[in-house]
N, C-alpha and C. Protein backbone atom coordinates (compact mmCIF):
# COMPACT_ATOMS: atom_id res chain seq x y z
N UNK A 1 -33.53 -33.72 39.30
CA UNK A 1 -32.82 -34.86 38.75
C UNK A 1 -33.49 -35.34 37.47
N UNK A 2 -34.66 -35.60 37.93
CA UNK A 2 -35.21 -35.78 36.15
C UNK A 2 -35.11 -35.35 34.96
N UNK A 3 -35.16 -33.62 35.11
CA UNK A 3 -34.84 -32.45 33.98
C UNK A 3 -33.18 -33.30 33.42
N UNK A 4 -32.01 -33.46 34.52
CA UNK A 4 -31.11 -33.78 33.84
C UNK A 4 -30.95 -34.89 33.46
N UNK A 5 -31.66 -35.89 33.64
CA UNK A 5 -31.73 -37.26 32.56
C UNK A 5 -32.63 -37.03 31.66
N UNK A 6 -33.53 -36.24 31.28
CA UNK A 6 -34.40 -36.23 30.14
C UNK A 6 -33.14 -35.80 29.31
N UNK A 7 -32.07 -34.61 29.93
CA UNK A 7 -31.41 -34.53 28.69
C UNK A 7 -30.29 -34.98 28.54
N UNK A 8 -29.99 -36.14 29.46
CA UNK A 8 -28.80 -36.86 29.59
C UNK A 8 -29.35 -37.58 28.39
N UNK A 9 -30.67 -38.37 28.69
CA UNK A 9 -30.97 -39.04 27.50
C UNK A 9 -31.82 -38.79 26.18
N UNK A 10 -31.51 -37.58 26.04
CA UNK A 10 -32.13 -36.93 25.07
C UNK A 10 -33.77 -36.76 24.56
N UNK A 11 -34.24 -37.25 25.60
CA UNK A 11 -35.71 -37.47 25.80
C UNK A 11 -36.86 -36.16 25.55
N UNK A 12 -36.01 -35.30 25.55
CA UNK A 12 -37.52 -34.04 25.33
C UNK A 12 -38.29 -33.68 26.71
N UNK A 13 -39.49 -33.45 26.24
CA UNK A 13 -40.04 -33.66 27.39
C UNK A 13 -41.22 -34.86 27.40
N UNK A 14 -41.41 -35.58 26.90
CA UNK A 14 -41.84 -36.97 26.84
C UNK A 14 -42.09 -37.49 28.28
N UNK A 15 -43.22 -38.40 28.84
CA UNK A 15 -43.18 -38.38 29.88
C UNK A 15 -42.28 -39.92 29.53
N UNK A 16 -41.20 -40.13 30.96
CA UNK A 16 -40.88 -41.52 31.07
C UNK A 16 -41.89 -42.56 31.17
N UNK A 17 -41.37 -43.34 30.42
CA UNK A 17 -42.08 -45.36 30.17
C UNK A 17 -42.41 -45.62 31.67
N UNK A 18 -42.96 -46.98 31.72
CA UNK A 18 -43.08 -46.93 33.42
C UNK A 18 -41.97 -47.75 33.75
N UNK A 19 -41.06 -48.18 32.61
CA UNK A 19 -39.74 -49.08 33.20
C UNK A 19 -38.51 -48.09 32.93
N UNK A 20 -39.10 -47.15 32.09
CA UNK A 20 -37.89 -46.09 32.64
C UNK A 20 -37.62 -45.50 33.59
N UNK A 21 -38.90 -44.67 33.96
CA UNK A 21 -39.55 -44.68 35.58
C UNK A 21 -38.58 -45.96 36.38
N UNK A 22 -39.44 -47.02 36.65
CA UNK A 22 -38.60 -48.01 37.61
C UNK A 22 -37.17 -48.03 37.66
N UNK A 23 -36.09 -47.92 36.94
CA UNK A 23 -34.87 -47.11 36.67
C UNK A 23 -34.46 -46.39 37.50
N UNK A 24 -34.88 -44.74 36.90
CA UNK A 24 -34.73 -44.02 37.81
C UNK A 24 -35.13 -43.75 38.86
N UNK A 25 -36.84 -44.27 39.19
CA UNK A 25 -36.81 -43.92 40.84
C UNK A 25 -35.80 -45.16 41.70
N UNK A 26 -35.45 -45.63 41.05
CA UNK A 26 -34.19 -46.58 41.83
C UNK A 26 -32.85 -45.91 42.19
N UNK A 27 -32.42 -45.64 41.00
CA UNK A 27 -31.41 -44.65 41.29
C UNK A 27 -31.32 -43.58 42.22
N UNK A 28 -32.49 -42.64 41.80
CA UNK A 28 -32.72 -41.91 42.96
C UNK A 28 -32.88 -42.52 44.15
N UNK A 29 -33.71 -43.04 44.55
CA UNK A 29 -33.82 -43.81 45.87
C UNK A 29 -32.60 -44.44 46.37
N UNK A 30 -31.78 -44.68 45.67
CA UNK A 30 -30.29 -44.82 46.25
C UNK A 30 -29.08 -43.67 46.23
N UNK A 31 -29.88 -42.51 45.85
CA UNK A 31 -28.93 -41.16 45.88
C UNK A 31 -27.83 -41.25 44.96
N UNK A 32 -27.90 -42.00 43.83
CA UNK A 32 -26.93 -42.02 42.93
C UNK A 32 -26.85 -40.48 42.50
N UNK A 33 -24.91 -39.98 42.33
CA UNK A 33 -24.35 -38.98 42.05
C UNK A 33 -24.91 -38.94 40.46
N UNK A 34 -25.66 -37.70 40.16
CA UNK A 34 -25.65 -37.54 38.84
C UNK A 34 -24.32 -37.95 38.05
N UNK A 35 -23.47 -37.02 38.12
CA UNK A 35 -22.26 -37.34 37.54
C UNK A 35 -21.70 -38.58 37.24
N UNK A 36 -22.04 -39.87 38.25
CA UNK A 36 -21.91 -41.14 38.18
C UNK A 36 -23.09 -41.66 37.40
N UNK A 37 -24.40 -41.27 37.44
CA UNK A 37 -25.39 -41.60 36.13
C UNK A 37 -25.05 -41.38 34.67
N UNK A 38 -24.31 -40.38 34.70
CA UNK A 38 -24.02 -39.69 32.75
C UNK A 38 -22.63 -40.69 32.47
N UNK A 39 -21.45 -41.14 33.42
CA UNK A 39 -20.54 -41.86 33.31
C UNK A 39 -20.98 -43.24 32.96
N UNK A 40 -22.10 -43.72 33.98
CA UNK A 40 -22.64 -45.07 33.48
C UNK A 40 -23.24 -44.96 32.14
N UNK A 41 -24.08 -43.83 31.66
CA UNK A 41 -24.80 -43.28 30.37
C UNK A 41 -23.51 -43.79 28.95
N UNK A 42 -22.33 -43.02 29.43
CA UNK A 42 -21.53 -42.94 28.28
C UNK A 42 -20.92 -44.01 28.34
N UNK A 43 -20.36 -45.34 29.18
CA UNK A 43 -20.21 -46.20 29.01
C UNK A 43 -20.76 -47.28 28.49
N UNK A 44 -22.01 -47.12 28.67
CA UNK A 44 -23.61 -47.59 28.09
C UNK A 44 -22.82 -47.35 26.09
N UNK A 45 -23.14 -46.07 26.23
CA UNK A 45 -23.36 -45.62 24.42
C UNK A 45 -22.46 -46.35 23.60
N UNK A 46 -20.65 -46.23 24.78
CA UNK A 46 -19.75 -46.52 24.25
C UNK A 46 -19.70 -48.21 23.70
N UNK A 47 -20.30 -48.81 25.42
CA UNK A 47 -19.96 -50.58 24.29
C UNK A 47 -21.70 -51.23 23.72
N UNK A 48 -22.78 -50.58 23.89
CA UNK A 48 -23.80 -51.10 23.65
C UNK A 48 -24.63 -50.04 22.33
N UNK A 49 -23.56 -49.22 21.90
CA UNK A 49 -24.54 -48.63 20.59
C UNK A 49 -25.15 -47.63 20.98
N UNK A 50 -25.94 -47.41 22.27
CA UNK A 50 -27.22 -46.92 21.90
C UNK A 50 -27.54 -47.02 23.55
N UNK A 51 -28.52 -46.12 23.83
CA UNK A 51 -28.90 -45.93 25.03
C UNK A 51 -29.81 -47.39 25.43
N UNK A 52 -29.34 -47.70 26.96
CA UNK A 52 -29.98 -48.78 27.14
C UNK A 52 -29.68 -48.80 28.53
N UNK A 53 -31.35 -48.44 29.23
CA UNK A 53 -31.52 -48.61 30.93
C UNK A 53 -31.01 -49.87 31.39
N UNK A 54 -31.47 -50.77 30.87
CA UNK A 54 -30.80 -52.08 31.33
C UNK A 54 -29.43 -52.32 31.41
N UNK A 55 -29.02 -51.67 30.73
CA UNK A 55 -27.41 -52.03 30.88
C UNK A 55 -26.63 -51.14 31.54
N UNK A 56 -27.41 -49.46 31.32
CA UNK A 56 -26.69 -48.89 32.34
C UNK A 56 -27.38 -49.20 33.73
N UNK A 57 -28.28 -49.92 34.32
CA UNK A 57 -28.81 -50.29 35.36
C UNK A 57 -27.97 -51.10 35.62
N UNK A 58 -27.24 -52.62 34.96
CA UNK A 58 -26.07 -53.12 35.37
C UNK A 58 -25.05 -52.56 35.75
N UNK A 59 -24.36 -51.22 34.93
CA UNK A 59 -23.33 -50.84 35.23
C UNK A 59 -23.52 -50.46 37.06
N UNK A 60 -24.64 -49.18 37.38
CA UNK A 60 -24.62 -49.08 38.40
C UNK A 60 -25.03 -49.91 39.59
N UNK A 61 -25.25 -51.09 39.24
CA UNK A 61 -25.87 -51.84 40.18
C UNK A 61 -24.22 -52.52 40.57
N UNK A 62 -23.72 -53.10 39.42
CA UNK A 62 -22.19 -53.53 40.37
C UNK A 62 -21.45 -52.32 41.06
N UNK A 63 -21.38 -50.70 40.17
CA UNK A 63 -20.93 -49.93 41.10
C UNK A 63 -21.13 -49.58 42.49
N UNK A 64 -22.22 -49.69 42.49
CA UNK A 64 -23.12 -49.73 44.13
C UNK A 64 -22.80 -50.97 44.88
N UNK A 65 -23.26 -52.00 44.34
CA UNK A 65 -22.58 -53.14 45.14
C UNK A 65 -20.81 -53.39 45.67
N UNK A 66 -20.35 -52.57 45.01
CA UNK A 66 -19.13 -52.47 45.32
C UNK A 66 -18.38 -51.35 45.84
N UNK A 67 -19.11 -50.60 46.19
CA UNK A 67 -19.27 -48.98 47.05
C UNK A 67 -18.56 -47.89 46.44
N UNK A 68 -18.71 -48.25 44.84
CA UNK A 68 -18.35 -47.27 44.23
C UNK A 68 -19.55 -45.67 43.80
N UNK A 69 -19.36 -44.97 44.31
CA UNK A 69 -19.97 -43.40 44.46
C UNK A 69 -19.56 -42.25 43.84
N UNK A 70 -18.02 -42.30 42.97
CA UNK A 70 -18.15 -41.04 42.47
C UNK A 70 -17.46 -41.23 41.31
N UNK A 71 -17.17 -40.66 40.36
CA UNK A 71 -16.53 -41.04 39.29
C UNK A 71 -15.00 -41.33 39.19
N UNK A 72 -14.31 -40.66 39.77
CA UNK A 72 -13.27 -40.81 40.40
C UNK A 72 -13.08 -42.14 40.90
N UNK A 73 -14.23 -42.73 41.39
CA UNK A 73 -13.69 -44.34 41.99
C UNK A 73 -13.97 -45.04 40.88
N UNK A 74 -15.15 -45.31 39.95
CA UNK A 74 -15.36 -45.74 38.81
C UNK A 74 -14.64 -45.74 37.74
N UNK A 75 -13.53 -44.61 37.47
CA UNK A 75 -12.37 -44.65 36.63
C UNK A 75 -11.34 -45.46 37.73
N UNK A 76 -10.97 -45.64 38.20
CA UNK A 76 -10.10 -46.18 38.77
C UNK A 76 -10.42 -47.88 38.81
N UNK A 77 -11.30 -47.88 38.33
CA UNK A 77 -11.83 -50.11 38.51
C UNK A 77 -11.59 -49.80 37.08
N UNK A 78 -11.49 -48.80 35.97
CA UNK A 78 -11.52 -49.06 34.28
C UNK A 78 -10.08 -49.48 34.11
């Protein structure tokens, strides 16, 4: 999972920040669907410019709270 967010977020191989870290071992720890990480990613780029954990951490935090899991359900609340 990591390999594909380093290049979801274009990161290299750079080690993650420790609040990027906190991020993703969250995500992971809640088994978030990759596919639903790169959707929150590009919704991120689309209204905030620019990559930003915090905001895609919002996106998935209401998706989760609202038992949304795959992208398919996440297009369907757009």
């Amino acid at each position: 999972m990591e390999y594909k967010l380093r290049k979801l977020f274009g990161i290299g191989d750079r080690e993650f920040t420790k609040n990027e870290r906190s991020f993703i071992e969250k995500w992971i720890e809640l088994k978030t669907d990759y596919d639903l990480l790169s959707k929150a990613y590009d919704i991120t780029i689309e209204k905030a410019g620019k990559p930003s954990y915090a905001y895609m951490a919002k996106i998935l935090d209401n998706w989760h709270s609202g038992g949304i899991k795959t992208v398919e359900e996440a297009e369907k609340l757009e």
